[in-house]
N, C-alpha and C. Protein backbone atom coordinates (compact mmCIF):
# COMPACT_ATOMS: atom_id res chain seq x y z
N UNK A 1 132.76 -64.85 141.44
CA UNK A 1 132.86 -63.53 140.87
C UNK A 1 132.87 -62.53 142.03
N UNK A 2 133.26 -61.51 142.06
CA UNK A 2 134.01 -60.60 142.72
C UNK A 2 133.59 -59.10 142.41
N UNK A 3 132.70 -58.33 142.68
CA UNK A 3 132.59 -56.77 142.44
C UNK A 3 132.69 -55.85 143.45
N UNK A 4 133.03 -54.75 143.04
CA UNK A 4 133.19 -53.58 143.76
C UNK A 4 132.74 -52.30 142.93
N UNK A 5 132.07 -51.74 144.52
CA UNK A 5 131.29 -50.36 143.93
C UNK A 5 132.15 -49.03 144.73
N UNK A 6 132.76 -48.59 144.68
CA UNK A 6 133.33 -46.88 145.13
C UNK A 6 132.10 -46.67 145.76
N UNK A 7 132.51 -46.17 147.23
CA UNK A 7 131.66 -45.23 148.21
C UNK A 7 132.20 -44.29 148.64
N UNK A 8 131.36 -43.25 149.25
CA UNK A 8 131.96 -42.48 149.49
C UNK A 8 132.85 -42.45 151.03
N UNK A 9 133.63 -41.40 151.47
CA UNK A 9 134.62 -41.64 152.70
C UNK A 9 135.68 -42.52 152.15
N UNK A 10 135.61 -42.91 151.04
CA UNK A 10 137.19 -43.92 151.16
C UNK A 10 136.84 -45.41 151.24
N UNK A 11 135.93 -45.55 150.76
CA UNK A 11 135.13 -46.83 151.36
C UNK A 11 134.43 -47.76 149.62
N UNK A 12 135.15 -48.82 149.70
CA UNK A 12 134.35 -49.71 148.89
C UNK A 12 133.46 -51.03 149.30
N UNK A 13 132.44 -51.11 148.84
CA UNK A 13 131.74 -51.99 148.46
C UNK A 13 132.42 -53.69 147.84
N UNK A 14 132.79 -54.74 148.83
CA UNK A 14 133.05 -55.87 147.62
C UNK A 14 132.04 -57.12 147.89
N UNK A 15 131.42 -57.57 146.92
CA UNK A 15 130.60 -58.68 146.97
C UNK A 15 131.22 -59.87 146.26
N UNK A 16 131.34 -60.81 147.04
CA UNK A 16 131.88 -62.23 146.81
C UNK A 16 130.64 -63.19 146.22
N UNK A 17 130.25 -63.62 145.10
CA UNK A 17 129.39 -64.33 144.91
C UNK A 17 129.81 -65.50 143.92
N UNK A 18 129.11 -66.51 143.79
CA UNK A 18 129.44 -67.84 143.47
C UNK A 18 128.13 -68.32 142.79
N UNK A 19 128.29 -69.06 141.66
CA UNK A 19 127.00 -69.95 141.96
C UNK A 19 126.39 -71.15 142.67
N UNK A 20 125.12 -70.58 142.63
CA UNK A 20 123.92 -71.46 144.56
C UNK A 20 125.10 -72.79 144.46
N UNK A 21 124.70 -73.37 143.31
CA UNK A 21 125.65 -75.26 143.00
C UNK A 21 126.83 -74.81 143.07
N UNK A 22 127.76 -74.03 143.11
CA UNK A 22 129.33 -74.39 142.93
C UNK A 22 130.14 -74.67 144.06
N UNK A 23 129.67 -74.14 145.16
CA UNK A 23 129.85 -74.95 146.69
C UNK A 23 128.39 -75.62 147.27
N UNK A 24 128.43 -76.43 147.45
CA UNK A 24 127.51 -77.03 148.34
C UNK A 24 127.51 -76.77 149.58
N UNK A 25 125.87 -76.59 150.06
CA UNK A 25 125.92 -76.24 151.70
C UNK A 25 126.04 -74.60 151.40
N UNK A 26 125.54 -74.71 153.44
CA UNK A 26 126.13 -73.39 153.41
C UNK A 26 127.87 -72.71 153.46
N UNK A 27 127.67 -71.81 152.81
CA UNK A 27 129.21 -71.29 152.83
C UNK A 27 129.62 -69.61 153.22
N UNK A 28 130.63 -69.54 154.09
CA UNK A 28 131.09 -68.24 154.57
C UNK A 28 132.05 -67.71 153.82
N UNK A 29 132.43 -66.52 153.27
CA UNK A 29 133.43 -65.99 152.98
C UNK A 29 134.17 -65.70 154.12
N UNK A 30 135.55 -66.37 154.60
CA UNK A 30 136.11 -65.57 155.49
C UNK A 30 137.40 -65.28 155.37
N UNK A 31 138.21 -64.15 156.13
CA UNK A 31 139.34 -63.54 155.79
C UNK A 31 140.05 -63.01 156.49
N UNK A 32 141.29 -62.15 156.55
CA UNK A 32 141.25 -61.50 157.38
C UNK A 32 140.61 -60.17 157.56
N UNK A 33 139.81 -59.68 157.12
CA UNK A 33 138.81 -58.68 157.45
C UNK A 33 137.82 -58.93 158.55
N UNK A 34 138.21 -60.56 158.36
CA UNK A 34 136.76 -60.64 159.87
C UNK A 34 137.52 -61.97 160.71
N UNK A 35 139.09 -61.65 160.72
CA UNK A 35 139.63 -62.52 161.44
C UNK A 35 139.35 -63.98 161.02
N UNK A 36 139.30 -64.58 160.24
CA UNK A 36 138.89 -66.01 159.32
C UNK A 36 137.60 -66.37 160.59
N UNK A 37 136.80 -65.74 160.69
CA UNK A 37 135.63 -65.95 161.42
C UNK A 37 134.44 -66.69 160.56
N UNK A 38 134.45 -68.21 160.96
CA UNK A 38 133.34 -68.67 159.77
C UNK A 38 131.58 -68.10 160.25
N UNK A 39 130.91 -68.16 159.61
CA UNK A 39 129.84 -67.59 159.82
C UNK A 39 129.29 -65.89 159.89
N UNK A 40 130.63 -65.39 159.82
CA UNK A 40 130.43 -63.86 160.42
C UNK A 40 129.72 -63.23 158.59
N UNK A 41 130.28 -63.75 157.25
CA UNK A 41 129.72 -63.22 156.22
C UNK A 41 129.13 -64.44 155.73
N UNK A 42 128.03 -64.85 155.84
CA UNK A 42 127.63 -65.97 155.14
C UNK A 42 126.92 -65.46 153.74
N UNK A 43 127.13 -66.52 152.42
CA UNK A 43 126.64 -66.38 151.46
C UNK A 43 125.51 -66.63 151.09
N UNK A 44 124.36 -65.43 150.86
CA UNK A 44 123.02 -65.54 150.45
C UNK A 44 122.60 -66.11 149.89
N UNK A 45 121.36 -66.88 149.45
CA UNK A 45 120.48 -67.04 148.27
C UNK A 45 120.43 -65.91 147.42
N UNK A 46 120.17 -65.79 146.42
CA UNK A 46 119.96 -64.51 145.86
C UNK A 46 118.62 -64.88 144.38
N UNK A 47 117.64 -64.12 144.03
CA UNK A 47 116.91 -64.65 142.67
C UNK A 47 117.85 -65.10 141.81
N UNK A 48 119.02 -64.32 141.50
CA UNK A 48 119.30 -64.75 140.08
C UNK A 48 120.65 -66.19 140.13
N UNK A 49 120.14 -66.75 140.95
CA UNK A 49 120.83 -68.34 141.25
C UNK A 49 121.99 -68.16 141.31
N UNK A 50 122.33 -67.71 142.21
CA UNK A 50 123.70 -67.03 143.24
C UNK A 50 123.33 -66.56 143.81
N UNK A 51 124.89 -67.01 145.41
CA UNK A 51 124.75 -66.77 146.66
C UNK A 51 125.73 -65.74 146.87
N UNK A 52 125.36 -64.86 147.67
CA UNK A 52 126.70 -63.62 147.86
C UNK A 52 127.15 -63.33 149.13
N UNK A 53 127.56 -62.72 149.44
CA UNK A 53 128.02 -61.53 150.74
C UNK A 53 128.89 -60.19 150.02
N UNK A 54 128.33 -59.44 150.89
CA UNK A 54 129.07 -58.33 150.80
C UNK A 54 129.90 -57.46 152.19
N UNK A 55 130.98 -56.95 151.89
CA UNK A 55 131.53 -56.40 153.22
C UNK A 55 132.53 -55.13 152.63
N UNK A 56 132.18 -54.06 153.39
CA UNK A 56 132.70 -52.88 153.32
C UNK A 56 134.06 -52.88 153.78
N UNK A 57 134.75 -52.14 152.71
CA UNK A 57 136.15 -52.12 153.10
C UNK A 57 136.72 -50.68 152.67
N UNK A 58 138.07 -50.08 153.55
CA UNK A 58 138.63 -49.17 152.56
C UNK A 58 139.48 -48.89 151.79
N UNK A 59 139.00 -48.29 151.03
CA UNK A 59 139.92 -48.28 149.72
C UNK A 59 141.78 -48.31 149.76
N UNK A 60 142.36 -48.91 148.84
CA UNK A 60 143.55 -49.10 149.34
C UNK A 60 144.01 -50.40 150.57
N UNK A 61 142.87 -51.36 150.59
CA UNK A 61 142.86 -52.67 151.31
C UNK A 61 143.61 -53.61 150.53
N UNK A 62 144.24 -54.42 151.49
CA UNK A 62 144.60 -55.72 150.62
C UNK A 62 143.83 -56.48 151.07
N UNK A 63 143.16 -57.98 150.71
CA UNK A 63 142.42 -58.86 151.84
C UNK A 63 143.06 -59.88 151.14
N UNK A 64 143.42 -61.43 152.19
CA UNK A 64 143.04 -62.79 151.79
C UNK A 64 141.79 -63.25 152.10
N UNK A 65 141.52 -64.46 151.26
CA UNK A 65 140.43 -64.71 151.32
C UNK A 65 140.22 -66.24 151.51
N UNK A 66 138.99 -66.90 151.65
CA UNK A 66 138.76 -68.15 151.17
C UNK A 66 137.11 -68.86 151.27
N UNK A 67 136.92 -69.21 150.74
CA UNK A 67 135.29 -69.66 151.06
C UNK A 67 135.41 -71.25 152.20
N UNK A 68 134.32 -70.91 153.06
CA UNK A 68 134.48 -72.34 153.70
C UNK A 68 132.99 -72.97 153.98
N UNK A 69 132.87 -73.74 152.90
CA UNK A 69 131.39 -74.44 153.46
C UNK A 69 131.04 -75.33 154.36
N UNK A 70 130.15 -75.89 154.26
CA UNK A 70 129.65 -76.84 155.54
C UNK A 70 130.77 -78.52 155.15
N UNK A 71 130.87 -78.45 156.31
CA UNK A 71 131.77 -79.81 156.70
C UNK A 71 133.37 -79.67 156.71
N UNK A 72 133.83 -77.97 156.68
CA UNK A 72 134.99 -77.56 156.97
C UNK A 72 135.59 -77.58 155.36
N UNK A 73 135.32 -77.37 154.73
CA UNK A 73 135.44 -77.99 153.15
C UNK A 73 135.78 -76.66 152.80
N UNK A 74 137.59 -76.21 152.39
CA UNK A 74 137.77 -74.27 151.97
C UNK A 74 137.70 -74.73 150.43
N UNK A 75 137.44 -73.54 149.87
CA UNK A 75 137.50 -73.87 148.48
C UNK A 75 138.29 -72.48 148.34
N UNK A 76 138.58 -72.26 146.99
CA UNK A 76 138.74 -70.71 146.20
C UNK A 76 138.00 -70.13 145.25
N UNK A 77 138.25 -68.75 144.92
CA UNK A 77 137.36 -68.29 144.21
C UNK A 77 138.13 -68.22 142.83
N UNK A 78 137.17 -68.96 141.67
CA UNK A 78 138.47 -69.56 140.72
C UNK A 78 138.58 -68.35 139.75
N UNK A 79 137.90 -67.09 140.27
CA UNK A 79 138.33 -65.86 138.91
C UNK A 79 139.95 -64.98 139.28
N UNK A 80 140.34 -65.60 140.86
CA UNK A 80 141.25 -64.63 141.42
C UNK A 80 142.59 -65.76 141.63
N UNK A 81 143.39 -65.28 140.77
CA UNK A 81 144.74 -65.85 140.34
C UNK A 81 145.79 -65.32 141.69
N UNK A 82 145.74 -63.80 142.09
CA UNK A 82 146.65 -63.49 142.85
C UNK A 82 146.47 -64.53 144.23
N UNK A 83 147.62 -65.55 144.70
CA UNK A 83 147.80 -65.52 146.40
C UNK A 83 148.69 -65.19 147.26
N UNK A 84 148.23 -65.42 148.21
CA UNK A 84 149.19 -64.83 149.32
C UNK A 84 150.36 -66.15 149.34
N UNK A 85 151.07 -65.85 150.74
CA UNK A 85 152.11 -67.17 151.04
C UNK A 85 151.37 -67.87 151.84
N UNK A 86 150.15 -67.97 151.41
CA UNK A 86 150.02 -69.17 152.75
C UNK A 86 148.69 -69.36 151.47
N UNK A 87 148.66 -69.11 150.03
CA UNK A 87 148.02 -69.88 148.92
C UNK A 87 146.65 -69.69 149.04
N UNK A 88 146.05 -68.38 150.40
CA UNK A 88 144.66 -67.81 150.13
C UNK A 88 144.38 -66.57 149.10
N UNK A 89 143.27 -66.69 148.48
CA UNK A 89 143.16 -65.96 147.54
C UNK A 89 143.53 -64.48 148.29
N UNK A 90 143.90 -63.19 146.96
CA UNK A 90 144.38 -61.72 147.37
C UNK A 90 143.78 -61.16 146.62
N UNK A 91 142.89 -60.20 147.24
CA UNK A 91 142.41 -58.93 146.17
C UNK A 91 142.97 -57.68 146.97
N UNK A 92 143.15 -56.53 145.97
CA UNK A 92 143.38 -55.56 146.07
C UNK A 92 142.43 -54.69 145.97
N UNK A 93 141.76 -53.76 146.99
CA UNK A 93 140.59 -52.93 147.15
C UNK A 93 141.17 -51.45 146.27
C-alpha cells in the first residue's frame, strides 16, 4: 500500500508499506529517487503489523520503484498496476 500526504513548498509525502509477512527479511524500497540504492530507505517495523518507509518527493514526480529484500530477492508492490519499460513499478506524485 502506497500513501501520500500534500506538503507544503511543492512537496509530497509517499509511504511505501507492506505487510511485516509479505516480504520476508529485511527489505528496502529502492528507486530512482535514491539511485536503486539498497538500504538507503529501509522498511520499518511499525505497531500496526506493517513495515514502511517514507521519502519526500515533489509534486509532479514520476518514480520507479521496487522492493528488494534480503538475499537480493525484488518483489512488487501488488496495488500498483502502472510499469515502466524495464517492468518496475510507476507512481505518479
Amino acid at each position: 500500500m502506497i500513501t501520500m500526504k500534500k506538503l507544503p513548498f511543492g512537496k509530497v509525502r509517499v509511504t511505501f508499506s507492506l505487510e511485516r509477512d509479505q516480504v520476508p527479511g529485511p527489505t528496502s524500497v529502492v528507486g530512482c529517487f535514491n539511485d536503486w540504492t539498497p538500504g538507503s530507505h529501509v522498511l520499518r517495523g511499525r505497531s500496526n503489523g506493517r513495515k514502511s518507509a517514507s521519502i519526500t518527493l515533489p509534486t509532479g514526480s514520476v518514480v520507479s520503484f521496487r522492493y528488494l529484500s534480503d538475499g537480493g530477492r525484488w518483489s512488487d508492490d501488488p496495488a500498483i498496476a502502472d510499469r515502466d519499460d524495464r517492468g518496475n513499478g510507476r507512481l505518479a506524485i
